[in-house]
N, C-alpha and C. Protein backbone atom coordinates (compact mmCIF):
# COMPACT_ATOMS: atom_id res chain seq x y z
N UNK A 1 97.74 72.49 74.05
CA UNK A 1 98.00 72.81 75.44
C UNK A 1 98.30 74.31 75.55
N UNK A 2 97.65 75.14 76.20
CA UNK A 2 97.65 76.62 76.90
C UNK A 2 98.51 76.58 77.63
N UNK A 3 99.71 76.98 77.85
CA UNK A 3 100.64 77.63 78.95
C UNK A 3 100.07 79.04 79.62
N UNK A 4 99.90 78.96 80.49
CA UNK A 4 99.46 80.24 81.70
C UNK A 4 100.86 80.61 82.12
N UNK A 5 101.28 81.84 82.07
CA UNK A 5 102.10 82.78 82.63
C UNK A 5 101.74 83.23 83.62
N UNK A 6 101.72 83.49 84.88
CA UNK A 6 101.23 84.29 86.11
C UNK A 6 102.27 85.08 86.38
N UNK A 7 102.13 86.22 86.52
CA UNK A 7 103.67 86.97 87.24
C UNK A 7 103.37 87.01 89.03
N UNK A 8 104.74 87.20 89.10
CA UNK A 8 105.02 86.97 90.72
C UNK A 8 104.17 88.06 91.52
N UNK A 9 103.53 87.43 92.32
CA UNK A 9 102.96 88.79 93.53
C UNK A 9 103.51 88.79 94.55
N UNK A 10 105.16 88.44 94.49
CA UNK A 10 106.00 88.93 95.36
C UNK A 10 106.80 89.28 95.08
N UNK A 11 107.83 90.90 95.08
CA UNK A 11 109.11 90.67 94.45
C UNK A 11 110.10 91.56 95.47
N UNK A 12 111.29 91.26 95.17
CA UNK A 12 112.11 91.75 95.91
C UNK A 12 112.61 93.55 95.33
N UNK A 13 112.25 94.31 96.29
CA UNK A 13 112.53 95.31 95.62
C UNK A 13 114.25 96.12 95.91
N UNK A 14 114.79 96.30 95.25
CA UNK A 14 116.60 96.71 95.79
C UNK A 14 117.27 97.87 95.78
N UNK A 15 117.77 98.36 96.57
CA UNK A 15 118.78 99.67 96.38
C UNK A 15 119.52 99.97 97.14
N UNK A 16 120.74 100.79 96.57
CA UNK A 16 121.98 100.55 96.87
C UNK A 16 122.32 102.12 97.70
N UNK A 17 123.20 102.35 98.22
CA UNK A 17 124.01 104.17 98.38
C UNK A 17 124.93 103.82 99.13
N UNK A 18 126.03 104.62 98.45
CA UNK A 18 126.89 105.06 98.79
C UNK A 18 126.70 106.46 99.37
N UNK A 19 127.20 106.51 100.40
CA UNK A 19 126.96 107.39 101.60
C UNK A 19 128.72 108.04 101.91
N UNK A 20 129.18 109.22 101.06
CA UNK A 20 130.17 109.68 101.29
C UNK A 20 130.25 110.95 102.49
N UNK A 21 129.33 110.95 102.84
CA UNK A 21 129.52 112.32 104.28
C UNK A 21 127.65 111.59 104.74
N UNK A 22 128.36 113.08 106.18
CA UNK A 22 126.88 112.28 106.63
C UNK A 22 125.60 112.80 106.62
N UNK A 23 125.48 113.68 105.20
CA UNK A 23 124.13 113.24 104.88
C UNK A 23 123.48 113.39 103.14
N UNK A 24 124.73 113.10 102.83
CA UNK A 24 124.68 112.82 101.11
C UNK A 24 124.48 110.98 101.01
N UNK A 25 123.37 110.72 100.62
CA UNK A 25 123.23 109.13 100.09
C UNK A 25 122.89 109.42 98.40
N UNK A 26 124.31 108.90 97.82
CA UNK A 26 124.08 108.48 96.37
C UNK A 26 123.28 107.14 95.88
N UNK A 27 121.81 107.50 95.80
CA UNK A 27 121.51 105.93 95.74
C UNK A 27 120.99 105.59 94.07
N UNK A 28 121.35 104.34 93.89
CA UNK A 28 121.09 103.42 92.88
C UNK A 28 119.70 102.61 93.26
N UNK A 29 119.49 102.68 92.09
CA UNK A 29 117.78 101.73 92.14
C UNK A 29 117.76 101.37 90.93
N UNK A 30 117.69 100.11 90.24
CA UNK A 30 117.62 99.46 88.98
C UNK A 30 118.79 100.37 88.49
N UNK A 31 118.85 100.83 87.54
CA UNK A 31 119.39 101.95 86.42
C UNK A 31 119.81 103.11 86.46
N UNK A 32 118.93 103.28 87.92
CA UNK A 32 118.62 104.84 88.01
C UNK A 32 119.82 105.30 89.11
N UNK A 33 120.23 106.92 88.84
CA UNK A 33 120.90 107.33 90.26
C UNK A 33 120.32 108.46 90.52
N UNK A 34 120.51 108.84 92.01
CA UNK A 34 120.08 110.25 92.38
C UNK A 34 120.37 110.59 93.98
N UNK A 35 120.41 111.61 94.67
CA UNK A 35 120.86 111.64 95.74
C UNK A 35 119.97 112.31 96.13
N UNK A 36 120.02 112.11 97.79
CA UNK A 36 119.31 112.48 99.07
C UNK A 36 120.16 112.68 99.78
N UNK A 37 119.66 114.44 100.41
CA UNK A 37 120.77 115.22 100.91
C UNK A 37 119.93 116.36 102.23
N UNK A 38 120.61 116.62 102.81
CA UNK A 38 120.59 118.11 103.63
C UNK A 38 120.63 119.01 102.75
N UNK A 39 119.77 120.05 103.74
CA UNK A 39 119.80 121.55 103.34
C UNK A 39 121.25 122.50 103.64
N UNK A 40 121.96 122.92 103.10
CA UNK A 40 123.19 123.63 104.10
C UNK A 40 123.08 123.88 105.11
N UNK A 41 121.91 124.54 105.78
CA UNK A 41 121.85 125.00 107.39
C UNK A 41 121.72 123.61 108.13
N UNK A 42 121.32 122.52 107.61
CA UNK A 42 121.84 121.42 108.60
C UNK A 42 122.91 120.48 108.07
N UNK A 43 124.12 121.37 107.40
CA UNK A 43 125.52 120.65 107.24
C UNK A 43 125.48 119.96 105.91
N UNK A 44 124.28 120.17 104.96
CA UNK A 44 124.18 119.46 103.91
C UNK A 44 124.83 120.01 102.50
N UNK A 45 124.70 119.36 101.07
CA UNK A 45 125.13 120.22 100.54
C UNK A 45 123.66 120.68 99.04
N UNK A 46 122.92 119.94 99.73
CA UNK A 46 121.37 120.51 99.08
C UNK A 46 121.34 120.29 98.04
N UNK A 47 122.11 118.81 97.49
CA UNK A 47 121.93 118.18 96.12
C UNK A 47 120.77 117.51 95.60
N UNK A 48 120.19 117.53 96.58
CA UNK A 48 118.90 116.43 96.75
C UNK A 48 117.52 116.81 97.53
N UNK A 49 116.89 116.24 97.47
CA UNK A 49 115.86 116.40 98.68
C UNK A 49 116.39 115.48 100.01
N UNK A 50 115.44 116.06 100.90
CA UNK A 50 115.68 115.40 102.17
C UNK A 50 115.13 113.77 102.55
N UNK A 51 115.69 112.91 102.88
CA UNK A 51 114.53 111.97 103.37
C UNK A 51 113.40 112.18 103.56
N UNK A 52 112.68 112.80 104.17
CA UNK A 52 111.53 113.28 104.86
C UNK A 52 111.07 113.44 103.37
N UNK A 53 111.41 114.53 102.55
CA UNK A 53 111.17 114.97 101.62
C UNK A 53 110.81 114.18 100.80
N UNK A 54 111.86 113.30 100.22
CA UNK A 54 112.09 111.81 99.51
C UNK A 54 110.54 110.84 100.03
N UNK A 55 109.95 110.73 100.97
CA UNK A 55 109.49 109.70 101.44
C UNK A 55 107.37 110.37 100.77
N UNK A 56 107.66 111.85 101.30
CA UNK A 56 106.48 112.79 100.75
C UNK A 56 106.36 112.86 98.96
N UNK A 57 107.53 112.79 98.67
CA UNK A 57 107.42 112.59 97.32
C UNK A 57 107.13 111.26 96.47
N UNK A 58 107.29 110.24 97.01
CA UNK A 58 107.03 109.27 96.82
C UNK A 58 105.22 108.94 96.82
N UNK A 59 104.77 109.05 97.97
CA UNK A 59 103.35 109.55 97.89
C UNK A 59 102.69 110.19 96.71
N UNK A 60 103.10 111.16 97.18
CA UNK A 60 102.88 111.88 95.23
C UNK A 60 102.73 110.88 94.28
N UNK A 61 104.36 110.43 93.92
CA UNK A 61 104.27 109.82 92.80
C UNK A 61 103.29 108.01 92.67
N UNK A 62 102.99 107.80 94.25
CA UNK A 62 102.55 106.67 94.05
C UNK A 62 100.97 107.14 93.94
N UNK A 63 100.68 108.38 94.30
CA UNK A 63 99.22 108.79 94.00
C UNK A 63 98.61 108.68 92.44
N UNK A 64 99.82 109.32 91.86
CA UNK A 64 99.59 109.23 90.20
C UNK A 64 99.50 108.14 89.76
N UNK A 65 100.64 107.30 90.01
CA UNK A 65 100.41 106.27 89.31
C UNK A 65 99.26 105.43 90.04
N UNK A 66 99.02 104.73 90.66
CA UNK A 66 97.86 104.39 90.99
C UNK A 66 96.47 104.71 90.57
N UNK A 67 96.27 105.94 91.06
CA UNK A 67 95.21 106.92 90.24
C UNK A 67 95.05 106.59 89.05
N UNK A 68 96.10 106.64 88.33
CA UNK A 68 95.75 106.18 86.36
C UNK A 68 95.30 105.06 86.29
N UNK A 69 96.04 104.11 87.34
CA UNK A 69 95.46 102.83 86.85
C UNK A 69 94.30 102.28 87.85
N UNK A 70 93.97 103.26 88.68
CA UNK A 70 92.59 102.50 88.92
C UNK A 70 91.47 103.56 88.09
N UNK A 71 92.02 104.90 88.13
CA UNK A 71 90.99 105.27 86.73
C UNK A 71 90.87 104.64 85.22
N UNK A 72 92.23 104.03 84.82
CA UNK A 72 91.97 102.88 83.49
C UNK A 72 90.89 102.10 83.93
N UNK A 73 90.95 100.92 85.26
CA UNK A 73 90.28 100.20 85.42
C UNK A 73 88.67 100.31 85.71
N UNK A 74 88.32 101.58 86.20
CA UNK A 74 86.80 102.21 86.00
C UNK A 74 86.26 103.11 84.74
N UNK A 75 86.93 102.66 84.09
CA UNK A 75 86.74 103.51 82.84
C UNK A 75 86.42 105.16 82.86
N UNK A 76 87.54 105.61 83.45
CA UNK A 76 87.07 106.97 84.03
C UNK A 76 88.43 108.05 83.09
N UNK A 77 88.09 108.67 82.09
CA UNK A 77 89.41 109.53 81.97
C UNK A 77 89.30 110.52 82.63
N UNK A 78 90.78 110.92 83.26
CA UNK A 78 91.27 112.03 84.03
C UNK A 78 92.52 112.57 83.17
N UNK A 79 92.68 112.23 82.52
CA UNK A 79 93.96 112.97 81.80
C UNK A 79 95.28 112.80 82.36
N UNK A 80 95.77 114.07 82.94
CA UNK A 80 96.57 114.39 83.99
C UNK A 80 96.70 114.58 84.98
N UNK A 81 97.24 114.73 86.30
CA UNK A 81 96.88 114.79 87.42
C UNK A 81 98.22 115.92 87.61
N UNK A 82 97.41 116.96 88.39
CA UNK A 82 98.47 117.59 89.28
C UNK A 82 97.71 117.44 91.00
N UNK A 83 99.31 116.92 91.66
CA UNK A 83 99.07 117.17 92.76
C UNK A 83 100.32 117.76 93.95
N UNK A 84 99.55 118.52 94.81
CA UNK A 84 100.24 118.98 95.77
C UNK A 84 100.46 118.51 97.21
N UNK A 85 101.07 118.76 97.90
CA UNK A 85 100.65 118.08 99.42
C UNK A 85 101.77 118.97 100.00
N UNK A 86 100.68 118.94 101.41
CA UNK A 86 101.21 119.81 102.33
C UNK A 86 101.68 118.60 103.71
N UNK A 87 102.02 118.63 104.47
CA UNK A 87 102.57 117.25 105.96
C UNK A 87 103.03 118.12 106.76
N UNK A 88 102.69 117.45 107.64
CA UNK A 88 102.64 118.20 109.45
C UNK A 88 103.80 117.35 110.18
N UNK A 89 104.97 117.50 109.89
CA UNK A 89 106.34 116.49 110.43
C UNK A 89 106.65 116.94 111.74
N UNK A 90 106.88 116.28 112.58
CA UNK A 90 107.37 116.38 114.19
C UNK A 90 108.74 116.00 114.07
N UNK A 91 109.60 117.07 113.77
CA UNK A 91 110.68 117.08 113.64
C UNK A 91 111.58 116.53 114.94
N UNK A 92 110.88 116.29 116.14
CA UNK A 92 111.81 115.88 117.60
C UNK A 92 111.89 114.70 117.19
N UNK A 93 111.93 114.28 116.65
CA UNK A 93 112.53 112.66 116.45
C UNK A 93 114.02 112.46 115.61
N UNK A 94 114.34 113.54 114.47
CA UNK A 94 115.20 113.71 113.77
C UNK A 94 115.98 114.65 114.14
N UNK A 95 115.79 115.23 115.38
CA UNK A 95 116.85 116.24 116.69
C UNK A 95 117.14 115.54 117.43
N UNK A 96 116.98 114.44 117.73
CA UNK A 96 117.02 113.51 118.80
C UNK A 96 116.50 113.78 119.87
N UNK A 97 115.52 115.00 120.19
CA UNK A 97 115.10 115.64 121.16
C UNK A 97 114.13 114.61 121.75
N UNK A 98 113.61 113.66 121.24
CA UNK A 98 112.96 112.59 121.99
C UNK A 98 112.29 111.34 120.75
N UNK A 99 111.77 110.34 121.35
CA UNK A 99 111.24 109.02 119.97
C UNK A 99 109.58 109.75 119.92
N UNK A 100 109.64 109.99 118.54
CA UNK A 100 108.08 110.14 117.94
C UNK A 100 107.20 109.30 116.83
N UNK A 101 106.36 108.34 117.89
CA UNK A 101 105.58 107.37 117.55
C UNK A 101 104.94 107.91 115.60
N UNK A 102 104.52 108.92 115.62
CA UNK A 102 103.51 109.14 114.48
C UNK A 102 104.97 110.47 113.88
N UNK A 103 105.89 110.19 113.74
CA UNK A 103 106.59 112.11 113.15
C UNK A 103 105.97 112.51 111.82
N UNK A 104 105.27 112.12 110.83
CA UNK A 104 104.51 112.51 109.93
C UNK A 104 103.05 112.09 110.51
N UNK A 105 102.52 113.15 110.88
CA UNK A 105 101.13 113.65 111.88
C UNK A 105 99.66 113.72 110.60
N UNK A 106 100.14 114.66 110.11
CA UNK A 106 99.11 114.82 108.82
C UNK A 106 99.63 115.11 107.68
N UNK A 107 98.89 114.92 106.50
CA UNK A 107 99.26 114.77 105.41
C UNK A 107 98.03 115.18 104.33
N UNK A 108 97.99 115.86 103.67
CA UNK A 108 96.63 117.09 102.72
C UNK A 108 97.32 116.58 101.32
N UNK A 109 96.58 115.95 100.62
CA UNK A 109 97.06 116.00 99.44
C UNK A 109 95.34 116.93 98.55
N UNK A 110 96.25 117.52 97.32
CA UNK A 110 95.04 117.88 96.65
C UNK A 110 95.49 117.12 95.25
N UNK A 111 94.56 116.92 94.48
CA UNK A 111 94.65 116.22 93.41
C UNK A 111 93.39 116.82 92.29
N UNK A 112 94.23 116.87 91.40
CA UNK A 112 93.52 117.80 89.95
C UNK A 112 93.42 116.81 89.10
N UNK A 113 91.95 117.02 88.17
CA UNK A 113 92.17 115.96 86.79
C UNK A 113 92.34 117.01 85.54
N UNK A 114 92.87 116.68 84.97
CA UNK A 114 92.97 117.64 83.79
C UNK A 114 91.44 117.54 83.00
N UNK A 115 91.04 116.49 82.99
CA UNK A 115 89.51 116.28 82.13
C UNK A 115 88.47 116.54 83.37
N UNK A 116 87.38 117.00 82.67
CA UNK A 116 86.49 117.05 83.56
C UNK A 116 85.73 115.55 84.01
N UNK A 117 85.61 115.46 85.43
CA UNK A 117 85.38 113.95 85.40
C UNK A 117 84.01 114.66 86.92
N UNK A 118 82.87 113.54 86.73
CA UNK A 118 81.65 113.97 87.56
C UNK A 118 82.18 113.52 89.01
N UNK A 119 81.23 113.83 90.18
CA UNK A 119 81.62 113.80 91.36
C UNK A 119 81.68 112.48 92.00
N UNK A 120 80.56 111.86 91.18
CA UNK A 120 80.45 110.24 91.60
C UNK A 120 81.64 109.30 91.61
N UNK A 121 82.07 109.96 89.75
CA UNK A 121 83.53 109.48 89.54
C UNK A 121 84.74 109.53 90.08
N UNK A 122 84.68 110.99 90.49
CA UNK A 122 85.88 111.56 91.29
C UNK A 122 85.86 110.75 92.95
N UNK A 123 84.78 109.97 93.74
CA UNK A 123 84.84 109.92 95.18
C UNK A 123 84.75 108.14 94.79
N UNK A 124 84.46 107.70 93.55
CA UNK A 124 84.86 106.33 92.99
C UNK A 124 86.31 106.10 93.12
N UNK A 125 86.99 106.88 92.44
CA UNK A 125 88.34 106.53 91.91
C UNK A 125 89.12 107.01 93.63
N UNK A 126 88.93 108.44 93.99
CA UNK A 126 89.49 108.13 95.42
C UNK A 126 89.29 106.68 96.31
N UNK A 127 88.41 105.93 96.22
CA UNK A 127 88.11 105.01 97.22
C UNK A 127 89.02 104.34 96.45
N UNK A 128 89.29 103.74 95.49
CA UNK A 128 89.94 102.72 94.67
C UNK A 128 91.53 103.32 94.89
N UNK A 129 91.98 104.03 94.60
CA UNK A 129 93.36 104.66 95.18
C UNK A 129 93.50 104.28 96.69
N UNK A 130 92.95 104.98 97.98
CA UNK A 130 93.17 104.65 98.82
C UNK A 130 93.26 102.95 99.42
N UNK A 131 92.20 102.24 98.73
CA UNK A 131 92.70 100.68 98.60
C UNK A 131 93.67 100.27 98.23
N UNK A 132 94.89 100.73 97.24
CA UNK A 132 95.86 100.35 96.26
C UNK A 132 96.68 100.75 96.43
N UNK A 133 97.24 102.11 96.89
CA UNK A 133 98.41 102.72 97.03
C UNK A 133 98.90 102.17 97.95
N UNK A 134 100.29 101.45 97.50
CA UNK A 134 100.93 101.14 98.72
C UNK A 134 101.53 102.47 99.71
N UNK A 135 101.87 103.28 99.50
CA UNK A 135 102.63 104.03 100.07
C UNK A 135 101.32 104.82 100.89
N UNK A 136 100.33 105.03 100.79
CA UNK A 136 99.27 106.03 101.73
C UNK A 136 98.88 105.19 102.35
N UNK A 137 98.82 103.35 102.07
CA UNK A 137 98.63 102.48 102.90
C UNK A 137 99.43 102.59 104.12
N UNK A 138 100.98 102.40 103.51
CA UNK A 138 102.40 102.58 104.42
C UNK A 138 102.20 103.93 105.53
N UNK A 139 101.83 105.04 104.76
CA UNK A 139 101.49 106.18 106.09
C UNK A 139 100.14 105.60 107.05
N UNK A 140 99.37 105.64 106.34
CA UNK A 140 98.38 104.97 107.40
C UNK A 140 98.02 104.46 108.52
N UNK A 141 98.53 103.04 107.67
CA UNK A 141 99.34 101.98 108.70
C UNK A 141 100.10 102.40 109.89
N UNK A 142 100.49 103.09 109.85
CA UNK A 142 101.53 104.14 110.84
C UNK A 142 100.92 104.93 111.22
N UNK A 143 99.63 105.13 111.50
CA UNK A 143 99.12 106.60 111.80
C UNK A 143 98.73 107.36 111.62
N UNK A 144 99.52 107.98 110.30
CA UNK A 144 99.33 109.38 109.83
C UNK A 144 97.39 109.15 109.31
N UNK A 145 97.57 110.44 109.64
CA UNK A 145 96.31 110.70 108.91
C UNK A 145 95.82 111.42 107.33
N UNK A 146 95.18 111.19 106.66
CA UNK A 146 95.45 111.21 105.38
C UNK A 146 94.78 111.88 104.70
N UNK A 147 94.51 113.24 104.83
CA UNK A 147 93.04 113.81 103.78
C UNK A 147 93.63 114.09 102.27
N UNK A 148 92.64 113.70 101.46
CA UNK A 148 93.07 114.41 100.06
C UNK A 148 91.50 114.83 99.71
N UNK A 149 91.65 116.34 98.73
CA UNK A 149 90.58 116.50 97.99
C UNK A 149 90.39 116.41 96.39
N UNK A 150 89.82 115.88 96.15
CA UNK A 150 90.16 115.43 94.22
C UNK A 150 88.96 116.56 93.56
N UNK A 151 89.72 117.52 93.20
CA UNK A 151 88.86 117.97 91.87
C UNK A 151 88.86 117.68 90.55
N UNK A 152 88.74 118.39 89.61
CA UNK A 152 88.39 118.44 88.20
C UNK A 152 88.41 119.65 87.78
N UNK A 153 89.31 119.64 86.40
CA UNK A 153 89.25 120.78 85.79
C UNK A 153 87.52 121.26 85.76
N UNK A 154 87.51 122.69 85.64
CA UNK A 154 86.50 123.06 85.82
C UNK A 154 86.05 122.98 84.00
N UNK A 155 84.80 122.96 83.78
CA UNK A 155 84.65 122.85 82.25
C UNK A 155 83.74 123.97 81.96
């Protein structure tokens, strides 16, 4: 008799902060700690990145990881990835100056492979990322609009 293991394709994801002023959040996630903070000119003490910040960075990091693993899954090496991104934030929503449906408007990511990888490959593996990433899904979904350009080290 074969026992099949399936892992869950639902899980609960958790985190915690302690929030000692108002805009330091010490937050816990599994193991991990780290804080999200203001800049001093808006009362902060700039231990951290900003929410806004926090939420753009996340992107990032869900670009990479994704990226690797839908380039594992096309048999495509890219090596490393550096990427940058630039976002177009409508800050009147976080002034309270009024409610803004879309406040992250646009969003430019560029994305580098460290290996040289062909063009076919490179507009392959973008389509397979943009299917998978939850988080560019999550902007999306919402609006934002999403360009990225994927190069390749030059060889």
């Amino acid at each position: 008799m074969t026992l099949t293991i399936r892992p869950k394709t639902t899980v609960k994801l958790r985190a915690a902060a302690h929030c000692p002023s108002h805009s330091l959040a010490e937050v816990s996630i599994r193991d991990l700690s780290f804080v999200i903070d203001e800049p001093t000119e808006r009362g902060g003490t700039n231990l951290g990145p900003t929410p806004t910040d926090t939420a753009i960075a996340a992107l990032v990091g869900c670009t990479n990881v994704i990226g690797h693993k839908c380039a594992s899954k096309l048999g495509i090496n890219i090596g490393h990835l550096d990427i940058s991104t630039t976002c177009e934030f409508d800050r009147r929503g976080v002034t309270l100056e009024e409610e803004i449906d879309i406040p992250f408007s646009k969003i430019s990511l560029s994305i580098e492979t460290s290996e040289a990888v062909s063009t076919d490959d490179l507009e392959k593996l973008a389509t397979e990322v943009a299917k998978f990433c939850p988080l560019s899904k999550l902007f999306r979904q919402a609006g934002t609009v999403i360009t990225e350009e994927w190069t390749t080290k030059q060889s």
